[in-house]
Protein backbone atom coordinates (compact mmCIF):
# COMPACT_ATOMS: atom_id res chain seq x y z
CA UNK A 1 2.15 27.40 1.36
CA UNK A 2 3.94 25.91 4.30
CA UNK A 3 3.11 22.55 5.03
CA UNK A 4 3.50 21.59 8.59
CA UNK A 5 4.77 18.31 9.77
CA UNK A 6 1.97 16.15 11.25
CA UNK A 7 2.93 14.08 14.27
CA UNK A 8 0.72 11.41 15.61
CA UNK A 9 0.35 11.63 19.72
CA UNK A 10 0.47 8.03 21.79
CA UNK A 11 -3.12 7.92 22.33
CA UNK A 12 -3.85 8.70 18.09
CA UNK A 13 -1.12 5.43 17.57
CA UNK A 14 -2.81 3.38 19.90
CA UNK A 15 -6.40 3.84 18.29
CA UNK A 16 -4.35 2.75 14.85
CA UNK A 17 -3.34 -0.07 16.35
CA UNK A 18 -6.76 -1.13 18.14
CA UNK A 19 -7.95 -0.29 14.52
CA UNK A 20 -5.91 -2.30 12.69
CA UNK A 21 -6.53 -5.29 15.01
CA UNK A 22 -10.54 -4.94 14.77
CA UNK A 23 -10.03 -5.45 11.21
CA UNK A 24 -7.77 -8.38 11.37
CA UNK A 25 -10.46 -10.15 13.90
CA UNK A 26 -13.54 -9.35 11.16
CA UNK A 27 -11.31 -10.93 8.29
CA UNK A 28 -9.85 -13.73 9.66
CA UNK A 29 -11.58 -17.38 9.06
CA UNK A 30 -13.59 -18.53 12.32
CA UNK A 31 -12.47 -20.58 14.71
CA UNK A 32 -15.11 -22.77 15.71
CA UNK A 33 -12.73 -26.22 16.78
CA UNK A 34 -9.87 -24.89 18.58
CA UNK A 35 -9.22 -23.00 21.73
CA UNK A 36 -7.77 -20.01 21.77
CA UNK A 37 -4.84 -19.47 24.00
CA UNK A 38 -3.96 -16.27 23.73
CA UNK A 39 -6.47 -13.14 24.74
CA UNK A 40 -7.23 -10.55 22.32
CA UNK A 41 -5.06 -8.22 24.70
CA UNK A 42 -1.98 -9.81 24.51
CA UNK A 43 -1.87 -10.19 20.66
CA UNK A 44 -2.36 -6.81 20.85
CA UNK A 45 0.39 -5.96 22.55
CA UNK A 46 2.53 -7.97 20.26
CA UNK A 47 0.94 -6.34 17.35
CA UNK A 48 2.52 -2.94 19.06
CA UNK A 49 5.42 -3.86 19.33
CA UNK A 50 5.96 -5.28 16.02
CA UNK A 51 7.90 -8.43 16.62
CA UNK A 52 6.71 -10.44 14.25
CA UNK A 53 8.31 -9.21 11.63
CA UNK A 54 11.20 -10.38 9.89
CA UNK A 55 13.23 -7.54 7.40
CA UNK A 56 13.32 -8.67 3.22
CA UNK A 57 17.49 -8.09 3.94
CA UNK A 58 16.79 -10.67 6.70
CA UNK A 59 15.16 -12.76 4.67
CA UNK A 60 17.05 -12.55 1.59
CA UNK A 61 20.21 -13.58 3.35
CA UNK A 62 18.66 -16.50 4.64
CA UNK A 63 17.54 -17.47 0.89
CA UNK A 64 21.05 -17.07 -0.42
CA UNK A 65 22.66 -18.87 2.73
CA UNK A 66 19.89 -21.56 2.15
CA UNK A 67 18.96 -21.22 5.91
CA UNK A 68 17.79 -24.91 6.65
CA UNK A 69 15.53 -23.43 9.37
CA UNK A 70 13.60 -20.87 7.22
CA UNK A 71 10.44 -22.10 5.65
CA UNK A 72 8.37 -19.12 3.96
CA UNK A 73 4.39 -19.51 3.27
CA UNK A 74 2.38 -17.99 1.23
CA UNK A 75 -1.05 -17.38 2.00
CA UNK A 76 -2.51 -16.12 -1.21
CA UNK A 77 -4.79 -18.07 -3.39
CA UNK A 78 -3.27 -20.82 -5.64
CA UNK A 79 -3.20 -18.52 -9.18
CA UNK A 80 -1.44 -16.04 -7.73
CA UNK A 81 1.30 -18.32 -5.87
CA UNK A 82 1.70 -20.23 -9.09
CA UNK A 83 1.91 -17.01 -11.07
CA UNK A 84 4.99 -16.24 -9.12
CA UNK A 85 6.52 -17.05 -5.27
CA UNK A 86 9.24 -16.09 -3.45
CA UNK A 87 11.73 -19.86 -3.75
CA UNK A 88 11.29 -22.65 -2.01
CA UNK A 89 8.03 -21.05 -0.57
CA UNK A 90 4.64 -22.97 0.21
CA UNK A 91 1.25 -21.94 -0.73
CA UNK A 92 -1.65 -22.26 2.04
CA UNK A 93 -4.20 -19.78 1.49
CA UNK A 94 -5.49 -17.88 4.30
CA UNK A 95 -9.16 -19.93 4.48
CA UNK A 96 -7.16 -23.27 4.75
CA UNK A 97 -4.88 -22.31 7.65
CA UNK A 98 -6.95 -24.41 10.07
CA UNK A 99 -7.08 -27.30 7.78
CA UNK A 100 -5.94 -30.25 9.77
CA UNK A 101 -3.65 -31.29 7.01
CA UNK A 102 -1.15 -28.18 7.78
CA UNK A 103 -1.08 -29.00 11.86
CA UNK A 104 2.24 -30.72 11.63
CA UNK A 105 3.77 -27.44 9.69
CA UNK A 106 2.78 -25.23 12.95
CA UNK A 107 2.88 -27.48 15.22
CA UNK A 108 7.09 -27.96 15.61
CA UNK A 109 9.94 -26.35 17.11
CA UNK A 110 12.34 -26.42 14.18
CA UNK A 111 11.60 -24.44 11.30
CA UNK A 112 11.04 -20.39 11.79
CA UNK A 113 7.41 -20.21 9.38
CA UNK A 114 7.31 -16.82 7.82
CA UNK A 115 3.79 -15.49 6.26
CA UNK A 116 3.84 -13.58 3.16
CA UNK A 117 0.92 -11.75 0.78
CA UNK A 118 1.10 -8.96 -1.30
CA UNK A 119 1.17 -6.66 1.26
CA UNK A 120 1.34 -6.99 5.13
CA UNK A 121 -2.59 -7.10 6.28
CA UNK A 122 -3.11 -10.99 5.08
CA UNK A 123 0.37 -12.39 6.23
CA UNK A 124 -0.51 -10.35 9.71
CA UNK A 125 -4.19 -12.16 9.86
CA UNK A 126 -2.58 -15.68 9.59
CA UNK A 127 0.07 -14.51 12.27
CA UNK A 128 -2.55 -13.19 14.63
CA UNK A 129 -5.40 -16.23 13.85
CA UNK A 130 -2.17 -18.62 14.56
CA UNK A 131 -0.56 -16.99 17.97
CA UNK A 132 -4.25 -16.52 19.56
CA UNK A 133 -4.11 -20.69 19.22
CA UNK A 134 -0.25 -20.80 20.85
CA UNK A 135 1.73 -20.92 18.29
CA UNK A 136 5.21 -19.09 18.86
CA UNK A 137 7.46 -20.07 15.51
CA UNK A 138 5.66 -18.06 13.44
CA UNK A 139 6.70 -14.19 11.84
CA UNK A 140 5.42 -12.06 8.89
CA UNK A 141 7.76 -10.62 6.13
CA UNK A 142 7.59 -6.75 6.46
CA UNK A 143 5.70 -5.30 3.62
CA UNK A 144 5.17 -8.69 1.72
CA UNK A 145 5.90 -9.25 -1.63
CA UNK A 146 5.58 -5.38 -2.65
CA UNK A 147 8.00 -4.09 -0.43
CA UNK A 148 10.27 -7.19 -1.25
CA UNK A 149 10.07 -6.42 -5.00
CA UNK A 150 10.91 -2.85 -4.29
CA UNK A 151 14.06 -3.65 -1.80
CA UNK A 152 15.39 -6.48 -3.11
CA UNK A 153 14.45 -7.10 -6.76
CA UNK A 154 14.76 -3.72 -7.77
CA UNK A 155 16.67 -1.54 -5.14
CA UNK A 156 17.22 2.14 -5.52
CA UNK A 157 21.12 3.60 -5.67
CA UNK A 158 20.87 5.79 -2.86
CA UNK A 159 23.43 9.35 -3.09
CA UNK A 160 27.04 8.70 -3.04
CA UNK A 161 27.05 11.20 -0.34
CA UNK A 162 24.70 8.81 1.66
CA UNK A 163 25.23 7.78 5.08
CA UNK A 164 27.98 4.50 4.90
CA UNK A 165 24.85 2.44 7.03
CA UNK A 166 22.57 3.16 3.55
CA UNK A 167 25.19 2.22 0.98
CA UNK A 168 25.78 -1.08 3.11
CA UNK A 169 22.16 -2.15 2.84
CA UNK A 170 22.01 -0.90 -0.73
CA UNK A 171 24.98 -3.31 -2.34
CA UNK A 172 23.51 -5.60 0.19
CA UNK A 173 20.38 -5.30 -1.54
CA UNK A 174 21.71 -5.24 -5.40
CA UNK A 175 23.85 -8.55 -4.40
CA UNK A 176 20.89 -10.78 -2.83
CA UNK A 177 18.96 -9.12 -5.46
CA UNK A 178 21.31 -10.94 -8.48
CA UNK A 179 22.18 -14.34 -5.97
CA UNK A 180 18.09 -14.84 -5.72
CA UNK A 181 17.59 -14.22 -9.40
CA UNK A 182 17.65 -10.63 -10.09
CA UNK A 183 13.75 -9.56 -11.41
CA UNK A 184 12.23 -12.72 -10.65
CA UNK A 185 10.29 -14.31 -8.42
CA UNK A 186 9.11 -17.89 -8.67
CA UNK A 187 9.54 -21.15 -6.43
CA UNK A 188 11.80 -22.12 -9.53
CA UNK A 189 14.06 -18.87 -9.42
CA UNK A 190 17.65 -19.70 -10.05
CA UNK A 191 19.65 -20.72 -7.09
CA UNK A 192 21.99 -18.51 -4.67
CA UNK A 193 25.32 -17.85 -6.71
CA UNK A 194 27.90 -20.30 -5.15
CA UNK A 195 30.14 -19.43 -2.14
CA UNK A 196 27.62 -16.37 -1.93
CA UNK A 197 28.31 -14.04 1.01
CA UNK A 198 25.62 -11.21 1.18
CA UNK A 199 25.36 -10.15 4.27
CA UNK A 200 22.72 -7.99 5.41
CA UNK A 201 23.70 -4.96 8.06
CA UNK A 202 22.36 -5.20 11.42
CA UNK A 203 21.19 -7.79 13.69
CA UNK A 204 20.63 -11.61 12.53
CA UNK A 205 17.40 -13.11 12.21
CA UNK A 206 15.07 -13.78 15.34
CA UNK A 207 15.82 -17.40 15.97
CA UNK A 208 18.41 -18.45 13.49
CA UNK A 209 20.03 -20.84 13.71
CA UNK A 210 19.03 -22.55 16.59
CA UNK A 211 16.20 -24.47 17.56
CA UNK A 212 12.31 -22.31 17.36
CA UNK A 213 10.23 -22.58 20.81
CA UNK A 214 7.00 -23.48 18.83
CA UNK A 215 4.06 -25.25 18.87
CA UNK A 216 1.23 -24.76 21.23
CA UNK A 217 1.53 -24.31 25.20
């Protein structure tokens, strides 16, 4: 049997999206202290077009160039960040994101703060909660620690007859792979080989290496 390629129409992708951000309202903690400054509309629209996320290859080059201006955070609970973390990361759980004692981590123009979980949903509820109140330094590692464990830790050869664009990204992939620590992933992992120089194909970063607009308006 033939199976037919399914295609989703504009009107189908924007009922995913309106989906997927009716979820992340109902799981996020409540706000009951702060204003919102952003509308529910425009975080849509962000959540559309996707801009708050940052690539693993982006990421991992900024790990093995030790990127002062990268701070990653990981909002899973406390046993599973101390099982294992991506380095140099920072563990505030999802419930404690309004805590007043993590203000000053938001709340600057410096550092670009990156969200992580096992998978995307989590890191996407902290991003949305966190831009609703102003905040504008803040992105979400595609695919969270899955996807990074799959494109990073343990990449797959692609054909030699491969496009030159895919066997870039792949010995990109297998080199920040074996500068971050090969199989590994703790906030102890073994440092970036020295005079590393991955470099990840395509476009740098959002915001590296200059100064973050953050903080709230």
């Amino acid at each position: 049997m033939n199976m037919k390629q399914i295609t989703l129409s504009p009107r189908m992708t924007l009922t995913a999206v309106l989906l997927l951000l009716a979820v992340i309202i109902a799981a996020v903690p409540k706000n009951t202290t702060t204003p919102y400054k952003l509308s529910a509309t425009q975080i849509l629209d962000e959540l559309k077009s996707g801009t708050q996320y940052l690539e693993p290859e982006q990421i991992a080059q900024m790990l093995v160039e030790k990127d002062p201006y990268l701070q990653l955070i990981d909002i899973r609970s406390l046993n599973e960040f101390e099982k294992f973390s991506l380095q140099g990361a920072v563990n505030i759980p999802l419930d404690n994101l309004l805590s007043p004692d993590f203000v000053e981590t938001f709340d600057q123009d410096t550092k670009i703060n990156v969200f992580y979980g096992n998978g995307t949903t989590q890191a996407n509820e902290a991003w949305m909660l966190l831009r609703q109140l102003g905040y504008k330094n803040i992105y979400v590692l595609r695919g969270g620690l899955n996807y990074w464990a799959e494109a990073i830790l343990n990449p797959t050869a692609p054909p030699s007859t491969s496009p030159n664009d895919d066997l870039a990204r792949y010995d990109f992939r297998r080199g920040a792979g074996q500068a971050l620590g090969g199989g590994e992933m703790s906030s102890t992992a073994s440092k970036p080989a020295a005079g590393a120089k991955a470099k990840v194909p395509g476009p740098a970063p959002a915001g590296k290496k200059k100064k973050v607009a953050g903080g709230c308006s």
